[in-house]
PDB file of N, CA and C in Angstrom:
ATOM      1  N   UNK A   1     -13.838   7.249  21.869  1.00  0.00           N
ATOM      2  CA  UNK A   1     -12.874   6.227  21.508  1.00  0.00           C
ATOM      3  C   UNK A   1     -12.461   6.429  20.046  1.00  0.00           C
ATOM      4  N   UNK A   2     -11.045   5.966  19.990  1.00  0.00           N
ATOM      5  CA  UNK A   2     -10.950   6.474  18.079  1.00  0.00           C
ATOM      6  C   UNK A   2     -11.064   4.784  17.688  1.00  0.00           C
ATOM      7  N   UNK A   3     -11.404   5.631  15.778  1.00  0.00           N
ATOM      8  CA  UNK A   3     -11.694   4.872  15.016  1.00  0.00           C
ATOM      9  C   UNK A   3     -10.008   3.955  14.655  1.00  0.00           C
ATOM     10  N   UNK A   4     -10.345   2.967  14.728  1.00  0.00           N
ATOM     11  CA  UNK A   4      -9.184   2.056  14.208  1.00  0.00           C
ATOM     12  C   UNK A   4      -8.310   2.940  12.486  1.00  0.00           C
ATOM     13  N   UNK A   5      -7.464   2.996  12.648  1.00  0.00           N
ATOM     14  CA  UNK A   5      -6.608   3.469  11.488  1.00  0.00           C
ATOM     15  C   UNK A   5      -6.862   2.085  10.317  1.00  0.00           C
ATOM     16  N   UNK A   6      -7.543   2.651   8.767  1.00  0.00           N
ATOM     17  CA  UNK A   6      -7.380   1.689   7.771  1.00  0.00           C
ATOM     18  C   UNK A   6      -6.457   1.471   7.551  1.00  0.00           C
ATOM     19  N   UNK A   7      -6.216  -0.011   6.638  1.00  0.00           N
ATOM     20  CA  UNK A   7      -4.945  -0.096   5.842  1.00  0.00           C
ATOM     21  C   UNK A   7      -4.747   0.403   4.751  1.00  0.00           C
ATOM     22  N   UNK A   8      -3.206   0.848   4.668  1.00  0.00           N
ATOM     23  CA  UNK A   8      -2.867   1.416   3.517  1.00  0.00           C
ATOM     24  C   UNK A   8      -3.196   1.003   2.201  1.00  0.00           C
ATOM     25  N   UNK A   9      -3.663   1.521   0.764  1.00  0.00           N
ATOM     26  CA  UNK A   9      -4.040   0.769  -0.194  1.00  0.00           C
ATOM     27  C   UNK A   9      -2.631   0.543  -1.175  1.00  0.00           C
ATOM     28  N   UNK A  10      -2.812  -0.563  -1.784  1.00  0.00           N
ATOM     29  CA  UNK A  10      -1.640  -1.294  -2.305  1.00  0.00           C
ATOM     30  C   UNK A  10      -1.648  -0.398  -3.926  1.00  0.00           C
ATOM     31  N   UNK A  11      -0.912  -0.451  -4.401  1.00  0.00           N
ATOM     32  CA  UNK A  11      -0.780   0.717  -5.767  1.00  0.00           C
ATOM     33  C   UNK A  11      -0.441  -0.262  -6.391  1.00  0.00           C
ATOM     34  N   UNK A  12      -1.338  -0.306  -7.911  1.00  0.00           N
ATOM     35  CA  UNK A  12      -1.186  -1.322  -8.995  1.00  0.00           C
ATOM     36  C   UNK A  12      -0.283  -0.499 -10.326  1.00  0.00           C
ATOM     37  N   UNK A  13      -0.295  -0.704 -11.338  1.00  0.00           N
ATOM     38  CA  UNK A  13      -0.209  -0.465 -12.949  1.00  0.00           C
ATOM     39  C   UNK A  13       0.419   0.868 -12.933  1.00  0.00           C
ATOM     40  N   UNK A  14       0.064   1.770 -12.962  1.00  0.00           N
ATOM     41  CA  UNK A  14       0.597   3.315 -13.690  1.00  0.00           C
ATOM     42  C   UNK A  14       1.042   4.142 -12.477  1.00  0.00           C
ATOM     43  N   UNK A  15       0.125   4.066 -11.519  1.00  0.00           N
ATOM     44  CA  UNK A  15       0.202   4.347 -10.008  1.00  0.00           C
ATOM     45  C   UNK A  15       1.389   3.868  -9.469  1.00  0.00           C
ATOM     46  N   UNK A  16       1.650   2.785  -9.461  1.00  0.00           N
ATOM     47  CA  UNK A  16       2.574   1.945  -8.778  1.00  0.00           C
ATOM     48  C   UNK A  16       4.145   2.401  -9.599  1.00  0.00           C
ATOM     49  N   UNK A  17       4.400   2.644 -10.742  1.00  0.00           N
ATOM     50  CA  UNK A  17       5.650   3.397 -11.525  1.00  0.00           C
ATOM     51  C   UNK A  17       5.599   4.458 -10.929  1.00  0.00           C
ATOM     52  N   UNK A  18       4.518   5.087 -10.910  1.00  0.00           N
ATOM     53  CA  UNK A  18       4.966   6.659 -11.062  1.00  0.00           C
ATOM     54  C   UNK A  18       5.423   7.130  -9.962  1.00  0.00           C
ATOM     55  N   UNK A  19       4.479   6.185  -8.477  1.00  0.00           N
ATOM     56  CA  UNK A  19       4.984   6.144  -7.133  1.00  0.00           C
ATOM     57  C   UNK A  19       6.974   5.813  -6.865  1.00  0.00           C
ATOM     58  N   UNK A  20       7.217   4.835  -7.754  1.00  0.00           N
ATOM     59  CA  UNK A  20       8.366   4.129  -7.516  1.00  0.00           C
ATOM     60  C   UNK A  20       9.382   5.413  -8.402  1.00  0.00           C
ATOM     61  N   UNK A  21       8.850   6.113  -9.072  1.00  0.00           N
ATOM     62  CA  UNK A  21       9.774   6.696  -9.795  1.00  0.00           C
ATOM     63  C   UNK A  21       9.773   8.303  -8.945  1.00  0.00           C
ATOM     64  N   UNK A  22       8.980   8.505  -8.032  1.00  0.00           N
ATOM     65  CA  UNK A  22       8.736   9.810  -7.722  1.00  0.00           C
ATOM     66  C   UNK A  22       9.803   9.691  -5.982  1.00  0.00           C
ATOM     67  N   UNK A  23      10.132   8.189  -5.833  1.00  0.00           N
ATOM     68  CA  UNK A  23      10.701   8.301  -4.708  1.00  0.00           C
ATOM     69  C   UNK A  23      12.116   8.109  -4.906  1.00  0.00           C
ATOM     70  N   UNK A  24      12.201   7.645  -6.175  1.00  0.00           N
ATOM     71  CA  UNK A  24      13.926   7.557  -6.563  1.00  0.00           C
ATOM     72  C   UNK A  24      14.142   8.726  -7.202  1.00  0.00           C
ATOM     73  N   UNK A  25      13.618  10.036  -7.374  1.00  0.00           N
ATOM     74  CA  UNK A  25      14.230  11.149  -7.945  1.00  0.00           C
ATOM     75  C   UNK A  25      13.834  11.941  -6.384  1.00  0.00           C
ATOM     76  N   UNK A  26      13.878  11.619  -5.299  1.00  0.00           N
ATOM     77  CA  UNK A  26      13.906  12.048  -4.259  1.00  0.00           C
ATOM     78  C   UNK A  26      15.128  13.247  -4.213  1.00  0.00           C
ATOM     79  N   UNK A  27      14.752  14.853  -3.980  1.00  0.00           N
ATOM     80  CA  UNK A  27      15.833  15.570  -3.779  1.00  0.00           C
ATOM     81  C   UNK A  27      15.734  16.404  -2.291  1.00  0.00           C
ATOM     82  N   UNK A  28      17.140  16.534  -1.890  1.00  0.00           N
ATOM     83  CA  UNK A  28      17.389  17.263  -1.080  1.00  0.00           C
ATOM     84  C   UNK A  28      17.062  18.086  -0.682  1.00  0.00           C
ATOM     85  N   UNK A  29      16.729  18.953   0.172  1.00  0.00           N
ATOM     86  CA  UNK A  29      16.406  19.718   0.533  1.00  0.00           C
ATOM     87  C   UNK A  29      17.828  20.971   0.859  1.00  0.00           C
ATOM     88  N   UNK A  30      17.512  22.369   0.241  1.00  0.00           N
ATOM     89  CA  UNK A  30      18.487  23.321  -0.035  1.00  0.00           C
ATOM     90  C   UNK A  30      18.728  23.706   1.056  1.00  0.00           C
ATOM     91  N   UNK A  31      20.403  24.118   1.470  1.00  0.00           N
ATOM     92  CA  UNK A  31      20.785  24.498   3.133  1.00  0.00           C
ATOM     93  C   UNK A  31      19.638  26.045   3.432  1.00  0.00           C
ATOM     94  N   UNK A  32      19.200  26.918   2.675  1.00  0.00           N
ATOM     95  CA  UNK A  32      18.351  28.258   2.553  1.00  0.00           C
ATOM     96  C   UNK A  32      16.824  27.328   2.808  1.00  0.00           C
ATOM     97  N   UNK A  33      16.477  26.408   2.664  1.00  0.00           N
ATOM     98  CA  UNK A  33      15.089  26.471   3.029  1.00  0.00           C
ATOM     99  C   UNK A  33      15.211  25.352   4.665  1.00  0.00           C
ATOM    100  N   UNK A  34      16.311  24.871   4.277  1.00  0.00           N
ATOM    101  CA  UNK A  34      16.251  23.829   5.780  1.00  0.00           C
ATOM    102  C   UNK A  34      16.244  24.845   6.838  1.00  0.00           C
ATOM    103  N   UNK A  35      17.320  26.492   6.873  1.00  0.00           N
ATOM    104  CA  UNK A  35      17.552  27.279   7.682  1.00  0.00           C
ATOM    105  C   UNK A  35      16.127  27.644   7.920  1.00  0.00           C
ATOM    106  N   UNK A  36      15.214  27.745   6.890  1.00  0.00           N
ATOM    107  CA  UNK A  36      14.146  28.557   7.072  1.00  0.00           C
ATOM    108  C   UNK A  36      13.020  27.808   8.053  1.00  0.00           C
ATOM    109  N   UNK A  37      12.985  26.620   7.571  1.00  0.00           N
ATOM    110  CA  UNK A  37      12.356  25.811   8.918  1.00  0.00           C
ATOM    111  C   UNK A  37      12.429  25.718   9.271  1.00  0.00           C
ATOM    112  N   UNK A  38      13.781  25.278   9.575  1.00  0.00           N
ATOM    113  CA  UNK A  38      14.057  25.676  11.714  1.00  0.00           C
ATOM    114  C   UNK A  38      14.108  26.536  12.152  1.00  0.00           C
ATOM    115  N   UNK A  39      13.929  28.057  11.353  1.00  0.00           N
ATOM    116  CA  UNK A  39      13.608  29.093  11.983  1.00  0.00           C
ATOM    117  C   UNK A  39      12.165  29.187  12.322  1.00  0.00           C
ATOM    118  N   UNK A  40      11.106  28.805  11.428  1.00  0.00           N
ATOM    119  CA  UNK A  40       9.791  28.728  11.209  1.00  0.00           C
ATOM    120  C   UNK A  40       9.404  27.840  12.617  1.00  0.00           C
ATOM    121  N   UNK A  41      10.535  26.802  12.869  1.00  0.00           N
ATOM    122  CA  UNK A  41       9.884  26.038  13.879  1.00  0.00           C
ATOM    123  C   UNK A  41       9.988  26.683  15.226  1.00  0.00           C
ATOM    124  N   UNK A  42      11.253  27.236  15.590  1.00  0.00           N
ATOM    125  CA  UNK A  42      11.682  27.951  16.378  1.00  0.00           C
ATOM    126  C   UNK A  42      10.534  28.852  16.722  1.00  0.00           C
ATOM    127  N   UNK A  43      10.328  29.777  15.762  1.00  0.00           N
ATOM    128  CA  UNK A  43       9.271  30.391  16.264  1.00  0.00           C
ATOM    129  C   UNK A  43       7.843  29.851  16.658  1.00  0.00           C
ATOM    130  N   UNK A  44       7.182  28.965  16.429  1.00  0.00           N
ATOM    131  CA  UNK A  44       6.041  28.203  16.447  1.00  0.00           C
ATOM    132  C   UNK A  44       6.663  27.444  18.117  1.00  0.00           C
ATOM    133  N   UNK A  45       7.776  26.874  18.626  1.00  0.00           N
ATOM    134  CA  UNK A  45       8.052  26.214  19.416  1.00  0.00           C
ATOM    135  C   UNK A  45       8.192  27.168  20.306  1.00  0.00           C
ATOM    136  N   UNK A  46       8.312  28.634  20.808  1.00  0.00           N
ATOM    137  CA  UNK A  46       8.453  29.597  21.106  1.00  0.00           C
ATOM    138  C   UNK A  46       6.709  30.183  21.848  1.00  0.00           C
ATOM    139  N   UNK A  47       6.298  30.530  20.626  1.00  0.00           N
ATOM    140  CA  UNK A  47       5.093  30.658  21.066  1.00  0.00           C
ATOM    141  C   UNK A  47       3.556  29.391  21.571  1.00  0.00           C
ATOM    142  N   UNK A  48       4.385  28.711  21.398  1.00  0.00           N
ATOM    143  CA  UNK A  48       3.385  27.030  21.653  1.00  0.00           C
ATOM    144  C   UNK A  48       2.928  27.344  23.265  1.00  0.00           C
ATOM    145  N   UNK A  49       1.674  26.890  23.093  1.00  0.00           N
ATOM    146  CA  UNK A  49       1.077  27.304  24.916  1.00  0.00           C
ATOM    147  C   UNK A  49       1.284  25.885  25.294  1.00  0.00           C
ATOM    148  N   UNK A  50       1.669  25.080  25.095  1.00  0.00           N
ATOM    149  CA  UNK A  50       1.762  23.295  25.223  1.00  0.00           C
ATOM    150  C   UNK A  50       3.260  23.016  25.682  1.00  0.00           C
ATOM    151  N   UNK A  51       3.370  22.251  27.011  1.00  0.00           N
ATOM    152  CA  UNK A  51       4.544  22.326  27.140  1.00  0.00           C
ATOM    153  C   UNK A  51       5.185  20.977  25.891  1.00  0.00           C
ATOM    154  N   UNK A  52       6.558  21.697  25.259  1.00  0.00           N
ATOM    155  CA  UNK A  52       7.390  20.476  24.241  1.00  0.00           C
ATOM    156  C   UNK A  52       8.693  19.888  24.966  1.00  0.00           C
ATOM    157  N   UNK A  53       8.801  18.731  24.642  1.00  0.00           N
ATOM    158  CA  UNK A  53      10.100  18.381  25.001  1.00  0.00           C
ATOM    159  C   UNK A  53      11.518  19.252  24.870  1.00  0.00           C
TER     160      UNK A  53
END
């Protein structure tokens, strides 16, 4: 049987800025590395012994 999932811990003082500031300089992701992961996935989804949707 699984263990119940904890709750997330709440972020105070220095933690809590640096969190808030690390998600508003949030950047994009470059069209050269997005290509590269869906190639990366492609192949991994390819060889998967598990049937995927």
């Amino acid at each position: 049987m699984a263990r119940p999932i904890k709750e997330t811990p709440v972020l105070y003082g220095k933690d809590a800025r640096q969190f808030e500031q690390q998600m508003k300089e949030c950047k994009p992701l470059s069209c050269e590395r997005k290509a590269e992961m869906e190639k990366n996935y492609a192949t991994f989804k390819k060889i998967a012994q598990f049937p995927l949707p």
